[in-house]
PDB file of N, CA and C in Angstrom:
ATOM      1  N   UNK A   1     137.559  94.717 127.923  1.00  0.00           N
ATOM      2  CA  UNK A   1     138.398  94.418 126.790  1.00  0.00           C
ATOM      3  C   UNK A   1     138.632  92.905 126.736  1.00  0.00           C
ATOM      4  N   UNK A   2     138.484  92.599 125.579  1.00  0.00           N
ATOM      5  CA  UNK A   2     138.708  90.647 125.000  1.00  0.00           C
ATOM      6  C   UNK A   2     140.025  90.809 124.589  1.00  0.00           C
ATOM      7  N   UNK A   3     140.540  89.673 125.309  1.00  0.00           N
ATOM      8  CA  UNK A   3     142.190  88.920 124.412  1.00  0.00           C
ATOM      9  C   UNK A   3     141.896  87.989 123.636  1.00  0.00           C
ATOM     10  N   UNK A   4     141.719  88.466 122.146  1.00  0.00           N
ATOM     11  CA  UNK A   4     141.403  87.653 121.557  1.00  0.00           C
ATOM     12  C   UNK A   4     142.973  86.475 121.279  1.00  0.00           C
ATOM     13  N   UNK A   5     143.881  86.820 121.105  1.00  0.00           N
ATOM     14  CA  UNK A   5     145.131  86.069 121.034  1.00  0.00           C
ATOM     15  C   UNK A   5     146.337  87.629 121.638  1.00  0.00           C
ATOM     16  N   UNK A   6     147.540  87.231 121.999  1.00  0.00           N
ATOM     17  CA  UNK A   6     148.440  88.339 122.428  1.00  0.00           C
ATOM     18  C   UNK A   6     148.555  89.287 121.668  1.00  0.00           C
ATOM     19  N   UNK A   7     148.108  89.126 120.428  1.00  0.00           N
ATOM     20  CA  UNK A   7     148.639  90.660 119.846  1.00  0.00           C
ATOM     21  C   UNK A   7     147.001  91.158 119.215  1.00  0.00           C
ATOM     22  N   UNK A   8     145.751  90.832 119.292  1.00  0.00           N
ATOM     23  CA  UNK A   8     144.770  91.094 119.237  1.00  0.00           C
ATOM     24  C   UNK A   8     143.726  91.763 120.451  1.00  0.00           C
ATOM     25  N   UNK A   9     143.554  92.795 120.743  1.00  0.00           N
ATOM     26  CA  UNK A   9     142.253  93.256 121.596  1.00  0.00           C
ATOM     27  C   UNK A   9     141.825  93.643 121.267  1.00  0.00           C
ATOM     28  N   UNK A  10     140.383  93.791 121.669  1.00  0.00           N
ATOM     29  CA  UNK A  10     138.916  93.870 120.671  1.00  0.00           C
ATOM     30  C   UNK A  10     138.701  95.065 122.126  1.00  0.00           C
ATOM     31  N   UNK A  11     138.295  96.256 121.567  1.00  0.00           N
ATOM     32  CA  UNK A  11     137.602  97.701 122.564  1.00  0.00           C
ATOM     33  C   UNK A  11     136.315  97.029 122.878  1.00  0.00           C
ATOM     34  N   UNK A  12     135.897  97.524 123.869  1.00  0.00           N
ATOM     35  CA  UNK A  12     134.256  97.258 124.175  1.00  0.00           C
ATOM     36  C   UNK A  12     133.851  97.924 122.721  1.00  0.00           C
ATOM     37  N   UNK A  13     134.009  99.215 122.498  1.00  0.00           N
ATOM     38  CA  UNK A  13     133.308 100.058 120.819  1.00  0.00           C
ATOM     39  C   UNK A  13     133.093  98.955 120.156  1.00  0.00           C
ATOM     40  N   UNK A  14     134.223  97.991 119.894  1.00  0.00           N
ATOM     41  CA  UNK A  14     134.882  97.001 118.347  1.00  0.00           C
ATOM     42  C   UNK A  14     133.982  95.743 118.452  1.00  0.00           C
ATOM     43  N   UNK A  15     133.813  95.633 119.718  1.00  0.00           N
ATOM     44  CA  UNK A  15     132.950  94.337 120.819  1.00  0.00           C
ATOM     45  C   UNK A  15     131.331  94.629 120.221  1.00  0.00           C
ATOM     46  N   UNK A  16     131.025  95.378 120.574  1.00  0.00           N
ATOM     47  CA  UNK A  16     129.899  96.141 120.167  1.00  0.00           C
ATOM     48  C   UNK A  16     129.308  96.116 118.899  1.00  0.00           C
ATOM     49  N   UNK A  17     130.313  96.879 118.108  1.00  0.00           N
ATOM     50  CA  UNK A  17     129.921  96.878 116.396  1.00  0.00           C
ATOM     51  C   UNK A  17     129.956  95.705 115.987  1.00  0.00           C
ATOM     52  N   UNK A  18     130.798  94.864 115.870  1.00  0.00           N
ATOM     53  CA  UNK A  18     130.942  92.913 115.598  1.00  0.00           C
ATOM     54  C   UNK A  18     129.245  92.330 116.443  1.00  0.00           C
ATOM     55  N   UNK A  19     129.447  93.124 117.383  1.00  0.00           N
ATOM     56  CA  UNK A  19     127.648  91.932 117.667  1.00  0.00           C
ATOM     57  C   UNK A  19     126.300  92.501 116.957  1.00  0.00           C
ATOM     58  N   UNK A  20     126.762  93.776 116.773  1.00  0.00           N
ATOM     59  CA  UNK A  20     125.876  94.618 116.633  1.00  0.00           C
ATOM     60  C   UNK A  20     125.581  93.962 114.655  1.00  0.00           C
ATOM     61  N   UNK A  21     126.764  93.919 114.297  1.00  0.00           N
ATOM     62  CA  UNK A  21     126.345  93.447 112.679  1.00  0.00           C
ATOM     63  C   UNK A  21     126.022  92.071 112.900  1.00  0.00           C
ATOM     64  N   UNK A  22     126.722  91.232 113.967  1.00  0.00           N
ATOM     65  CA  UNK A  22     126.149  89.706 114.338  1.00  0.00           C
ATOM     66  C   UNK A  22     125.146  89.137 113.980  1.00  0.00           C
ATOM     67  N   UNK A  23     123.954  90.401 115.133  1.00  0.00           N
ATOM     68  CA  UNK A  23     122.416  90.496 115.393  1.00  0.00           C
ATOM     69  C   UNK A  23     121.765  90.602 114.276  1.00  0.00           C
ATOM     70  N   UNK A  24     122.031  91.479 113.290  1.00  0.00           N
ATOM     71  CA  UNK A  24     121.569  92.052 111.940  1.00  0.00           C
ATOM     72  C   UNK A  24     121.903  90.944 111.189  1.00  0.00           C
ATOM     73  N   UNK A  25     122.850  90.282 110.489  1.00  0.00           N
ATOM     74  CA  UNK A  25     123.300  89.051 109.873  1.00  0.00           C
ATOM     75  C   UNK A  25     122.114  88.689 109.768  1.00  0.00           C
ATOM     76  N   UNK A  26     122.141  87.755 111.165  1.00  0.00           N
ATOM     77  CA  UNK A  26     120.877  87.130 111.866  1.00  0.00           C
ATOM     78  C   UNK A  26     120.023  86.713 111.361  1.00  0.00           C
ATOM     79  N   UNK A  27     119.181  88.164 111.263  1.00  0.00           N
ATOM     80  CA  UNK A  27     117.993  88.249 110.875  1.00  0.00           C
ATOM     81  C   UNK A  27     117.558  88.409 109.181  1.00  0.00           C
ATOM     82  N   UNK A  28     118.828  88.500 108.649  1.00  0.00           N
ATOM     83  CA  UNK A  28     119.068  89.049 107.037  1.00  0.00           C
ATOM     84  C   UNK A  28     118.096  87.920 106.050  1.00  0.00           C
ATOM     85  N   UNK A  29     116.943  88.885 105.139  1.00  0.00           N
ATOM     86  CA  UNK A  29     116.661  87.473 104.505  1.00  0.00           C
ATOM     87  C   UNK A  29     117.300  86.540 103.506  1.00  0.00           C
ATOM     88  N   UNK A  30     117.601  85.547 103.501  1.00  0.00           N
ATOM     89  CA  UNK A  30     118.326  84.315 102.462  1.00  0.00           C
ATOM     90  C   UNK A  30     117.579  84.052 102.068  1.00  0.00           C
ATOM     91  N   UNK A  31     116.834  84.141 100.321  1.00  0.00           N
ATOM     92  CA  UNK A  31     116.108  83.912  99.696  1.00  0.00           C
ATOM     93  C   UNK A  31     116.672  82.466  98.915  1.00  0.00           C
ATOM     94  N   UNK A  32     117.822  82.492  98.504  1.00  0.00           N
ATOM     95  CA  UNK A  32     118.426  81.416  98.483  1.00  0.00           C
ATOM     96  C   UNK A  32     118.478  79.970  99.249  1.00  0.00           C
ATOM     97  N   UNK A  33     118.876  80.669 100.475  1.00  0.00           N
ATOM     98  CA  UNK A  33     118.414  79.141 101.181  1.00  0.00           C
ATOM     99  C   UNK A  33     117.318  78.915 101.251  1.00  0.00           C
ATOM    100  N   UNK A  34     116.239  79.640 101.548  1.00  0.00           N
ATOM    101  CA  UNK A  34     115.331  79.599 101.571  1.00  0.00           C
ATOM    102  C   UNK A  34     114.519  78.552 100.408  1.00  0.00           C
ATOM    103  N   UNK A  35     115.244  78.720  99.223  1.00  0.00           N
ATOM    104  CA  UNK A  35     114.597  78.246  97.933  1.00  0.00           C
ATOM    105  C   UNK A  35     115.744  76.489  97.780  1.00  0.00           C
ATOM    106  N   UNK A  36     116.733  76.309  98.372  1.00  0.00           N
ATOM    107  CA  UNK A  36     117.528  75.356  98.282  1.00  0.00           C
ATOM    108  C   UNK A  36     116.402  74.290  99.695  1.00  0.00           C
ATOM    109  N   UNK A  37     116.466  75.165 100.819  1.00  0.00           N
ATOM    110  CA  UNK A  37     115.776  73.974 101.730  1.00  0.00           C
ATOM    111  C   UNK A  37     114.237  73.930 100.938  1.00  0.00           C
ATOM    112  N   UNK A  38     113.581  74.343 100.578  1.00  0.00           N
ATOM    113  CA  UNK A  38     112.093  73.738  99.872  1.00  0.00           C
ATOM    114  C   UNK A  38     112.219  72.814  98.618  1.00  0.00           C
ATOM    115  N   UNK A  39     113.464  73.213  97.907  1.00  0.00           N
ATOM    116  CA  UNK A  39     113.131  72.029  97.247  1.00  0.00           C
ATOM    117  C   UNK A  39     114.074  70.897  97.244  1.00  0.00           C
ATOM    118  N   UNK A  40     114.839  70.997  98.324  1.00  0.00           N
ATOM    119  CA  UNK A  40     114.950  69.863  99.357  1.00  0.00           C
ATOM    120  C   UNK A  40     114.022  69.228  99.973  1.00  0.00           C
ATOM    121  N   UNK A  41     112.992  70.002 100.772  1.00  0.00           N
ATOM    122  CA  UNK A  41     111.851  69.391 101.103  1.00  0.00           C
ATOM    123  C   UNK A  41     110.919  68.616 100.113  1.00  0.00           C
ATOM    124  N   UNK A  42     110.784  69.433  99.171  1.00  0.00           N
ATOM    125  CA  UNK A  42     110.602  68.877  97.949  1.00  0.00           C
ATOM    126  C   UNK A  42     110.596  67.277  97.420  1.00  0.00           C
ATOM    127  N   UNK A  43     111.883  67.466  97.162  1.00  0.00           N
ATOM    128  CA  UNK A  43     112.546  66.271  96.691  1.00  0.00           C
ATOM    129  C   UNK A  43     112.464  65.156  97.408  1.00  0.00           C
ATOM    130  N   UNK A  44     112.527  65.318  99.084  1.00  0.00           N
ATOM    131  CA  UNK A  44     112.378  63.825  99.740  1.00  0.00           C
ATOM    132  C   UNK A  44     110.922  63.421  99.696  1.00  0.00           C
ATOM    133  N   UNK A  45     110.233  64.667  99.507  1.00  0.00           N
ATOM    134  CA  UNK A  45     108.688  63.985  99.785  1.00  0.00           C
ATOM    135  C   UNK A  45     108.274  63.057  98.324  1.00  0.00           C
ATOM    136  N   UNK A  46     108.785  63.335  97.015  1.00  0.00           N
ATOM    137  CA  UNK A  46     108.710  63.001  95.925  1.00  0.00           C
ATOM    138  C   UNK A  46     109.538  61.804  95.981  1.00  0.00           C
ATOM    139  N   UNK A  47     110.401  61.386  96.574  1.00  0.00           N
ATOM    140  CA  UNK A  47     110.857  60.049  96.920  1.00  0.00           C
ATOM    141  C   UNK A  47     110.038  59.437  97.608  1.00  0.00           C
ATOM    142  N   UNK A  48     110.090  60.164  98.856  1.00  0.00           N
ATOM    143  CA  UNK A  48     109.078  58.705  99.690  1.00  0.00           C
ATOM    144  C   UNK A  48     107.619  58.344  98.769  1.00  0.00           C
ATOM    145  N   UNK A  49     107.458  59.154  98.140  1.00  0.00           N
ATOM    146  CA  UNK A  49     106.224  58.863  97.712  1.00  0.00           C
ATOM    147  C   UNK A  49     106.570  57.945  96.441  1.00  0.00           C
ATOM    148  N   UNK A  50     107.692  58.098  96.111  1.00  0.00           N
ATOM    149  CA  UNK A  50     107.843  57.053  94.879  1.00  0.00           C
ATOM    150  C   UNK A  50     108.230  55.983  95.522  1.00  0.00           C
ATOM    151  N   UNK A  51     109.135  55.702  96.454  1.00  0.00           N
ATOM    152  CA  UNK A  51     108.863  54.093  97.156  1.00  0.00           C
ATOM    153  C   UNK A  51     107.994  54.042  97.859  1.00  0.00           C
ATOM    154  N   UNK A  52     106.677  54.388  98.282  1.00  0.00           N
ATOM    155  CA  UNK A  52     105.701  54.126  98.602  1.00  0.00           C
ATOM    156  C   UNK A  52     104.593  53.149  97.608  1.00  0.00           C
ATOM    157  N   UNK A  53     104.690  54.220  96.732  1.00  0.00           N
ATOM    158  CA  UNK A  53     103.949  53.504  95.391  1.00  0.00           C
ATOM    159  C   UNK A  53     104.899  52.075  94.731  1.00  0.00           C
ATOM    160  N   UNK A  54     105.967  52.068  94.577  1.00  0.00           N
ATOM    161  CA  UNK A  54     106.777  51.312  94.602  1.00  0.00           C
ATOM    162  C   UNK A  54     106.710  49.948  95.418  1.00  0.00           C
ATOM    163  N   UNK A  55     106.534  50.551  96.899  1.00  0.00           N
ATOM    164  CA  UNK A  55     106.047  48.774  97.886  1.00  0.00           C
ATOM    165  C   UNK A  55     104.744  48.874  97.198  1.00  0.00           C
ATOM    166  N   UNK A  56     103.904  49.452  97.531  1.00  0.00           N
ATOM    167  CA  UNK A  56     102.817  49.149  96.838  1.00  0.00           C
ATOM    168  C   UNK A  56     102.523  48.832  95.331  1.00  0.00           C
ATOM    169  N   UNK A  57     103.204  48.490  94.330  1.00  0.00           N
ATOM    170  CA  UNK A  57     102.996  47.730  93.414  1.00  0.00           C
ATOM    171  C   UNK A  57     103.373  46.667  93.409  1.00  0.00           C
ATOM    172  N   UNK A  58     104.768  46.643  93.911  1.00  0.00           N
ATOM    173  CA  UNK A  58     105.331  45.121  94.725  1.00  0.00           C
ATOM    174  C   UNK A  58     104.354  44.095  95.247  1.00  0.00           C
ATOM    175  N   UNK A  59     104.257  44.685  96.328  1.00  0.00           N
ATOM    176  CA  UNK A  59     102.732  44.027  97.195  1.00  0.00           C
ATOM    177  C   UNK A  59     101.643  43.720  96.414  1.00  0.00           C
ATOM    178  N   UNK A  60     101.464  44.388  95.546  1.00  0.00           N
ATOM    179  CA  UNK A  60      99.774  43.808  94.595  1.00  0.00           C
ATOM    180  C   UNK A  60     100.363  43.005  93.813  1.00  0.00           C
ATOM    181  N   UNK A  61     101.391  42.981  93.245  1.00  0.00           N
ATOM    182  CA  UNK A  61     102.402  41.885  92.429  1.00  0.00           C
ATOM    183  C   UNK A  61     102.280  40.768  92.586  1.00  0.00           C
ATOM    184  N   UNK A  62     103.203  40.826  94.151  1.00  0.00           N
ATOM    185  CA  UNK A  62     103.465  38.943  94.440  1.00  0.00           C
ATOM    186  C   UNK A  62     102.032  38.500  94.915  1.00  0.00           C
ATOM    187  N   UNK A  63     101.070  39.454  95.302  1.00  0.00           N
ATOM    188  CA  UNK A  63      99.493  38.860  95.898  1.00  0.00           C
ATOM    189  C   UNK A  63      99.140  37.904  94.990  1.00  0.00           C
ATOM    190  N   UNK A  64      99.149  38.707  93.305  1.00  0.00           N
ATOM    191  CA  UNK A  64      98.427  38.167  92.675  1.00  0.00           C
ATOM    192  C   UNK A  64      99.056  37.033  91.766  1.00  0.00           C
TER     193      UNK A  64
END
């Protein structure tokens, strides 16, 4: 048995079911995040690549 604070105890059963949905959470698919981190990924690669091209017009600029 957990003390969670003095007037809270958690049964081994209660211990159990809480990890038991924990584990499951877990693994749950987030299609959402899923779609927020890619086009996050997204987005920085479309930056660097625009200041990339960016030094590089710079640079052919002052050359010439």
């Amino acid at each position: 048995m957990i003390n969670v604070n003095p007037t809270v105890r958690l049964t081994d059963e209660l211990e159990r079911q809480l990890m038991l949905q924990a584990i499951e959470e877990q693994f749950r698919p987030r299609p959402m995040r899923a779609l927020a981190s890619s086009l996050r990924k997204l987005g920085k690669g479309i930056k660097s690549l625009v200041a990339r091209e960016a030094a590089g017009a710079k640079a052919a600029h002052s050359a010439a």
